[in-house]
Protein backbone atom coordinates (compact mmCIF):
# COMPACT_ATOMS: atom_id res chain seq x y z
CA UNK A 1 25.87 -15.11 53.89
CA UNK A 2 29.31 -16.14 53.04
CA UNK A 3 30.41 -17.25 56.60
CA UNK A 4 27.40 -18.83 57.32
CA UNK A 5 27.43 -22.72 56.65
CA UNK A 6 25.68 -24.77 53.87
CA UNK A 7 23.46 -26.37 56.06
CA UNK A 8 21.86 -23.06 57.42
CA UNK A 9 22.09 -21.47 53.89
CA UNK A 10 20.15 -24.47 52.35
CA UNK A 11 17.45 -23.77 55.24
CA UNK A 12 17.68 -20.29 54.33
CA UNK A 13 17.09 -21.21 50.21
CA UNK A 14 14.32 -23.08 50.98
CA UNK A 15 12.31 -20.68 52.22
CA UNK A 16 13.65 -17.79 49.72
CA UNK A 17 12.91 -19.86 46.58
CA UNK A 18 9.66 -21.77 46.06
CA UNK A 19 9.14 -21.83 42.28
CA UNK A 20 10.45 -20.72 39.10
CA UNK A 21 7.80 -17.90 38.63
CA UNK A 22 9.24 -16.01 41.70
CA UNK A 23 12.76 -15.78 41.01
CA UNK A 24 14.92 -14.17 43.43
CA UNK A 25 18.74 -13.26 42.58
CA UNK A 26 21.03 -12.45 45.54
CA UNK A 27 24.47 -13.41 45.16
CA UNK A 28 25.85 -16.42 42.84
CA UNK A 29 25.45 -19.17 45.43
CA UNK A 30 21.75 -18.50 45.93
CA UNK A 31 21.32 -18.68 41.71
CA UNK A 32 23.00 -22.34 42.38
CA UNK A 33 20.69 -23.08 44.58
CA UNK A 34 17.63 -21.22 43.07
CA UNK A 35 18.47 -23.23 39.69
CA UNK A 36 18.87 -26.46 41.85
CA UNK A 37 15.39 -26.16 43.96
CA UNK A 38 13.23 -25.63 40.85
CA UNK A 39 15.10 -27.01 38.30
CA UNK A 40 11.46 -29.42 37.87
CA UNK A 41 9.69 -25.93 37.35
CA UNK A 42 8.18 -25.29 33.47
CA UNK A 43 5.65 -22.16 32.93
CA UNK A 44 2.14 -23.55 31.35
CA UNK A 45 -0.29 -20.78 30.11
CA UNK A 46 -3.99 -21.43 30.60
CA UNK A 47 -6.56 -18.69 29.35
CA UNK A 48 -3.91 -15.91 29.83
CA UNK A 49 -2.77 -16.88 33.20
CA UNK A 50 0.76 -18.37 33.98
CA UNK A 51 0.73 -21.78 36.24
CA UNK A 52 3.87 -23.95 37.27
CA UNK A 53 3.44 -27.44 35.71
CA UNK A 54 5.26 -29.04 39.13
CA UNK A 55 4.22 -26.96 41.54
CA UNK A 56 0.66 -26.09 40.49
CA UNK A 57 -0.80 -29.46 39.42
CA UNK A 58 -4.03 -29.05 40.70
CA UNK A 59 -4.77 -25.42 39.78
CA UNK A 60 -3.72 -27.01 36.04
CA UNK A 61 -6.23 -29.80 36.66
CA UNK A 62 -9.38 -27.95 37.13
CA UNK A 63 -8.08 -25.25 34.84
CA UNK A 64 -8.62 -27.64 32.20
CA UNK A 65 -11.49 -29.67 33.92
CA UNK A 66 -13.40 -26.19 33.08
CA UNK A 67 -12.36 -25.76 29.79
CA UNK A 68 -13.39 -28.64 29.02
CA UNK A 69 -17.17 -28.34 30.85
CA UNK A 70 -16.36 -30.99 33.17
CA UNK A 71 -16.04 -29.70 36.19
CA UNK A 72 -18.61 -26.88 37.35
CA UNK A 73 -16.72 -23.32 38.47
């Protein structure tokens, strides 16, 4: 990874790292750009299950929608 260029090792990232509650660790320049790519992550617990406030809006939505006997599930 180290002779590759930035381009191709942002391409690379960008597949690698999708959210916060999947970290992956390689090597110091992929933390970089792990922290970078989801620095708009935050964990939100609903009923015992973990959801990503900026990745999983909608899951978060009708989580609550159901809670709240709203929205039929």
């Amino acid at each position: 990874m180290q002779n590759l260029p930035e381009d191709l090792n942002n391409i690379i990232g960008d597949y690698l790292f999708s959210c916060k509650k999947y970290p992956i660790y390689i090597n110091k320049e992929f933390t970089e750009m792990f922290c970078k790519k989801t620095k708009n992550c935050k964990e939100v617990t609903i009923s015992r299950k973990t959801y990503c406030q900026h990745c999983d809006k909608n899951q978060i939505w009708r989580a609550r929608m159901i809670m709240n006997n709203l929205l039929t599930g």
